[in-house]
C-alpha atoms as a PDB file:
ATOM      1  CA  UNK A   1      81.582  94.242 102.251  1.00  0.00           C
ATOM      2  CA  UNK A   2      85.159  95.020 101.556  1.00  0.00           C
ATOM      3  CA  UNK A   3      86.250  95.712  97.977  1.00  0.00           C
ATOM      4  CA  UNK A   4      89.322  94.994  96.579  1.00  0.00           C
ATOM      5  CA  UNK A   5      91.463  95.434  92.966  1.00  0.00           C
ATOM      6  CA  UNK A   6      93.718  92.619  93.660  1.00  0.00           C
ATOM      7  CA  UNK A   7      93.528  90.201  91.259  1.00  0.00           C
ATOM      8  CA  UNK A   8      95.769  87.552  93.503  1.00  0.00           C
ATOM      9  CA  UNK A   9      92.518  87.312  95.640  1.00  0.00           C
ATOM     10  CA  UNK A  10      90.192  86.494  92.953  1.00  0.00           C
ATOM     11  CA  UNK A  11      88.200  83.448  93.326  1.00  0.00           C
ATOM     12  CA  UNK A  12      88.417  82.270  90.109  1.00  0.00           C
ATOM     13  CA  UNK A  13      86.333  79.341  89.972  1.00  0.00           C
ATOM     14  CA  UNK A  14      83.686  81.065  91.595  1.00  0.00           C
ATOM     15  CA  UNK A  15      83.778  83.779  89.124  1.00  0.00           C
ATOM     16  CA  UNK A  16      83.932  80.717  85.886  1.00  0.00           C
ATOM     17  CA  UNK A  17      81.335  78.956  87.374  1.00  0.00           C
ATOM     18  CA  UNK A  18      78.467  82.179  88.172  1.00  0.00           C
ATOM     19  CA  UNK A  19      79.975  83.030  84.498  1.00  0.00           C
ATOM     20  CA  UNK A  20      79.358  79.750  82.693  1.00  0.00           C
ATOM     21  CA  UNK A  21      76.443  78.653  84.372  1.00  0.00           C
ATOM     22  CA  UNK A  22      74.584  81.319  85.731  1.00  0.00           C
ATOM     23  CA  UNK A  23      74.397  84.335  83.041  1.00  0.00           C
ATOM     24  CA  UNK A  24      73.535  84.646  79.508  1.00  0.00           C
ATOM     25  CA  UNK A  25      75.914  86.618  78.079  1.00  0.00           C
ATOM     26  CA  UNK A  26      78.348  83.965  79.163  1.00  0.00           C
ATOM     27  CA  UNK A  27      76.896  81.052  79.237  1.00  0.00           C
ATOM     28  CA  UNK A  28      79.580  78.219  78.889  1.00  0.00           C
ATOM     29  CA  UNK A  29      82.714  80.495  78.702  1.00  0.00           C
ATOM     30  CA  UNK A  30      85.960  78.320  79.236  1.00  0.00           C
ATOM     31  CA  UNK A  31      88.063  78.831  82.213  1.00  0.00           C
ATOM     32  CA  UNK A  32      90.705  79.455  80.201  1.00  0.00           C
ATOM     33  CA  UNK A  33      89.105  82.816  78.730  1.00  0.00           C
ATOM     34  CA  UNK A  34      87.926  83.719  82.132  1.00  0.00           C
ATOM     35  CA  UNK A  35      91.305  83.769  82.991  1.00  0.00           C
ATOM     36  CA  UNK A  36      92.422  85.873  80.461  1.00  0.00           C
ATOM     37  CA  UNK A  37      89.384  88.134  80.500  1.00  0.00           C
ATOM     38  CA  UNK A  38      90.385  89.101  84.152  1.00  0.00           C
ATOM     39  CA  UNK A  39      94.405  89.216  83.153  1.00  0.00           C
ATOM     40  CA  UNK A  40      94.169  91.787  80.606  1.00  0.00           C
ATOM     41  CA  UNK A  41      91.260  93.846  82.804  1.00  0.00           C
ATOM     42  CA  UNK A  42      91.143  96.245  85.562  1.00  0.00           C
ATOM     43  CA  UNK A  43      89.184  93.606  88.226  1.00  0.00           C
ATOM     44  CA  UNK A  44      86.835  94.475  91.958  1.00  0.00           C
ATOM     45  CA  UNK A  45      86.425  91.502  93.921  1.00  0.00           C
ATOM     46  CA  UNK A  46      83.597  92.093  97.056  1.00  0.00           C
ATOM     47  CA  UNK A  47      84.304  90.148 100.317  1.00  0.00           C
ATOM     48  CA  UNK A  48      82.516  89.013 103.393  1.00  0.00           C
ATOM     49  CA  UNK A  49      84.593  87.518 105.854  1.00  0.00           C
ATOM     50  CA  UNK A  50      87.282  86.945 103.395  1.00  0.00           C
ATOM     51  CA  UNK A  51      84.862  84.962 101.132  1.00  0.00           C
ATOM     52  CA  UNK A  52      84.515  86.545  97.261  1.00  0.00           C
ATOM     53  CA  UNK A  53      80.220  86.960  96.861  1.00  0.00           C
ATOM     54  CA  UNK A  54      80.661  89.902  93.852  1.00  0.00           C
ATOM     55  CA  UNK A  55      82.845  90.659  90.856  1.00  0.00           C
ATOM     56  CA  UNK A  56      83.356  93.314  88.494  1.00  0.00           C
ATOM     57  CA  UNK A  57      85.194  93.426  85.601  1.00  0.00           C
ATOM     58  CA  UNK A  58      86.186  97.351  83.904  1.00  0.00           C
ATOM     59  CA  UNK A  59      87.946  97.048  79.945  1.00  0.00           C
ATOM     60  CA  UNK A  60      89.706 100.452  79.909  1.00  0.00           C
ATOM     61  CA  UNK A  61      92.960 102.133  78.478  1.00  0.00           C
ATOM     62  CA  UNK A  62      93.154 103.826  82.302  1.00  0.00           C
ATOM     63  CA  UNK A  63      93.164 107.457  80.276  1.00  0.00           C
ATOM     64  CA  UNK A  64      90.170 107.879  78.060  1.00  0.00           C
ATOM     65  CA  UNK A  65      87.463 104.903  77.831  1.00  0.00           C
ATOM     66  CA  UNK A  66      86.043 101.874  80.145  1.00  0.00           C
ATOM     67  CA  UNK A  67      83.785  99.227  79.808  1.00  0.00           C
ATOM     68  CA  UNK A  68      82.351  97.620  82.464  1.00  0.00           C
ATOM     69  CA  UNK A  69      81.346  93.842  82.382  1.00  0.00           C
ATOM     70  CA  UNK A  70      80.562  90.846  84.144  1.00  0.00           C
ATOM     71  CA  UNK A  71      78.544  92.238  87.346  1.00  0.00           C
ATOM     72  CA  UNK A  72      77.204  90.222  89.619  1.00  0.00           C
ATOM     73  CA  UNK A  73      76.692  89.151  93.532  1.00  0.00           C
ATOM     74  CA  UNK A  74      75.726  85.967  94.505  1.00  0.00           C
ATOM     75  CA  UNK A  75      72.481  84.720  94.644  1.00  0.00           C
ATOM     76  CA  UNK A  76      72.372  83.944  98.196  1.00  0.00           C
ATOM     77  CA  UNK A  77      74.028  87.615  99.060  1.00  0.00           C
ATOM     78  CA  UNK A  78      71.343  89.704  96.746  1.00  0.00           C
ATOM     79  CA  UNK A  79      68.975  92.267  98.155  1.00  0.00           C
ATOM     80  CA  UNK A  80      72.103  93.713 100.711  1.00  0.00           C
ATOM     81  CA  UNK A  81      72.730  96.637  98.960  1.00  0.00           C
ATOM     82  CA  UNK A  82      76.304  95.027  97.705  1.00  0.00           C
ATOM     83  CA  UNK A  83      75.912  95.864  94.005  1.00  0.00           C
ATOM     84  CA  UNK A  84      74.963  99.777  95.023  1.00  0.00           C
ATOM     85  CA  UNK A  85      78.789  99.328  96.583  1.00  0.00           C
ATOM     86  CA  UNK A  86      80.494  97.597  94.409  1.00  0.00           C
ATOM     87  CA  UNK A  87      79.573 100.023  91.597  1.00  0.00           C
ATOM     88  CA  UNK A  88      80.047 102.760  93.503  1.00  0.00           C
ATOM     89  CA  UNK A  89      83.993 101.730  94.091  1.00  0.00           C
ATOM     90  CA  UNK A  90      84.250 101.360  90.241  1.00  0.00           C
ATOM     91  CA  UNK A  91      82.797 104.480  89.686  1.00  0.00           C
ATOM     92  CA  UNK A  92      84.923 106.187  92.303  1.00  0.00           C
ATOM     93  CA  UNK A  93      88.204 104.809  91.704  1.00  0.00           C
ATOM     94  CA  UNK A  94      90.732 106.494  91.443  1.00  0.00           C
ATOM     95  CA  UNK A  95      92.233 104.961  88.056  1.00  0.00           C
ATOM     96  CA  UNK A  96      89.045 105.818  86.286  1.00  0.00           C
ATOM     97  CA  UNK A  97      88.292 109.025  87.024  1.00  0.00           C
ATOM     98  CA  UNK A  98      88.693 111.599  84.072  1.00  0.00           C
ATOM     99  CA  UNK A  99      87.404 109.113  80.938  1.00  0.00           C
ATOM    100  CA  UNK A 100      85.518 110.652  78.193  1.00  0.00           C
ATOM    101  CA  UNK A 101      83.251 107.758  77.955  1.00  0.00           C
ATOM    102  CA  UNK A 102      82.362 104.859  80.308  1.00  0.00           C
ATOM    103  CA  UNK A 103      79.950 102.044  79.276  1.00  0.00           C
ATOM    104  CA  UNK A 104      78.162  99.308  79.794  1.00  0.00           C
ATOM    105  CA  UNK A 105      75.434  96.929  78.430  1.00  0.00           C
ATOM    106  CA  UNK A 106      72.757  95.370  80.631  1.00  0.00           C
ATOM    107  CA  UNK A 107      69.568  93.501  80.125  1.00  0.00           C
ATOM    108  CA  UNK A 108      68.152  93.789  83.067  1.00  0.00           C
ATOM    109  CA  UNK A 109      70.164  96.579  85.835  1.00  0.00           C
ATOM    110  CA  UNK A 110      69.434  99.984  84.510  1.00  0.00           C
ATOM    111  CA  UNK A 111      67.769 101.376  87.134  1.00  0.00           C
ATOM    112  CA  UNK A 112      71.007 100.335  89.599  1.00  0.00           C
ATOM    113  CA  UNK A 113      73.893 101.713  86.653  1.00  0.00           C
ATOM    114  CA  UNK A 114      71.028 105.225  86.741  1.00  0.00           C
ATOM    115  CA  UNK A 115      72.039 106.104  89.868  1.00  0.00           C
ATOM    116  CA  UNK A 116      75.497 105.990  89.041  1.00  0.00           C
ATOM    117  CA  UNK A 117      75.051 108.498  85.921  1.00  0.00           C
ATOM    118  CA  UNK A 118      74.622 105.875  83.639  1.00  0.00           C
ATOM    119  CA  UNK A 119      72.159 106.661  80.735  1.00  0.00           C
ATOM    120  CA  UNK A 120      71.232 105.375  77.220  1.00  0.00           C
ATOM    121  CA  UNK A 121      73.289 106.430  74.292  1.00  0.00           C
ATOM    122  CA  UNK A 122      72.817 109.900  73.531  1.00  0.00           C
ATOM    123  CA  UNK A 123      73.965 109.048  69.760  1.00  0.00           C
ATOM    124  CA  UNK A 124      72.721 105.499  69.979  1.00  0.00           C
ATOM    125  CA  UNK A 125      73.118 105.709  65.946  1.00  0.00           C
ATOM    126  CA  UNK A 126      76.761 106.056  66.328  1.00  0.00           C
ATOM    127  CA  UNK A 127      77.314 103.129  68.161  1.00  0.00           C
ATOM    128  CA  UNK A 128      78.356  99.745  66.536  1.00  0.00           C
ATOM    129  CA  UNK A 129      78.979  95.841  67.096  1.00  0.00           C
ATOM    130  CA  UNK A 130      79.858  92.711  66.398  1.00  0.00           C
ATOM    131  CA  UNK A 131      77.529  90.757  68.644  1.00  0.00           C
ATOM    132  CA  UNK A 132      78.475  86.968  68.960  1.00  0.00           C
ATOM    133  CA  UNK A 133      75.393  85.473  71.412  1.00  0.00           C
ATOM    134  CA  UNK A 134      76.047  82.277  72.770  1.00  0.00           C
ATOM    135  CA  UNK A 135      79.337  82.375  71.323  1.00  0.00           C
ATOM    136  CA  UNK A 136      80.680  79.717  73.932  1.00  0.00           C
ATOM    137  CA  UNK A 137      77.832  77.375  73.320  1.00  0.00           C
ATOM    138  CA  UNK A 138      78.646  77.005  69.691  1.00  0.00           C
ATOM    139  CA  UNK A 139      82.093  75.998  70.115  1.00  0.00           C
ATOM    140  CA  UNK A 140      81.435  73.417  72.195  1.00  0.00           C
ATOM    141  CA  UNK A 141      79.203  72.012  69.774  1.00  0.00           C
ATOM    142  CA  UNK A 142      82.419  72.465  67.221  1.00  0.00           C
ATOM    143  CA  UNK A 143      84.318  70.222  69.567  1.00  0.00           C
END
């Protein structure tokens, strides 16, 4: 799989679409905020044959903090090892190396973001939120 930061090779339907339809913590998101979501982030597209089958999305300042959001592979590319290499190229890129704190949230993927480094809180009592689920379903209801 080849990896790539640039965003001019994004599939973005594919990326609305697995978004919208095929997660919960996105379930229904408009194009339009996909769109912004990936303008105003640091972006990995995977490729096989020229043909986008994963996505990750990092939230950072570049300097001191990152979030990373909106992983996934393809169904019908799972169980190849391209997750363990497409987190691996976030976590060894260049642009984030040196941040005091890089995080994540995930339901169901600890044991792949483990080997990585990633690990609960230490001060989970420190951390806050404003946590909006199904955010995107609502406001289509408002429409």
């Amino acid at each position: 799989m080849h990896i790539s930061t640039d965003k001019s090779a994004l599939n973005i339907p594919l990326i609305h679409d697995f978004l919208s339809q095929h997660t919960a913590w996105a379930k229904a998101i408009p194009l339009a905020t996909v769109q912004r979501s990936i303008q105003h982030s640091f972006c990995f597209g995977g490729y096989l044959e020229g043909e986008q089958v994963a996505f990750a999305r990092v939230i950072t300042d570049h300097a001191t903090f990152a979030y990373l959001v909106d992983v996934f592979v393809v169904p019908e590319q799972r169980g190849k090892g391209y997750s363990k290499l497409l987190i691996q190229a976030v976590i060894e890129h260049s642009e984030l190396q040196g941040l005091r704190r890089f995080m994540l949230a995930s339901s169901d993927a600890q044991g792949l973001y483990q080997k990585f480094g990633f690990q609960a809180p230490a001060k989970p009592e420190m951390l806050m939120e404003i946590n909006r689920p199904n955010l995107y379903l609502s406001q289509q209801v408002d429409k």
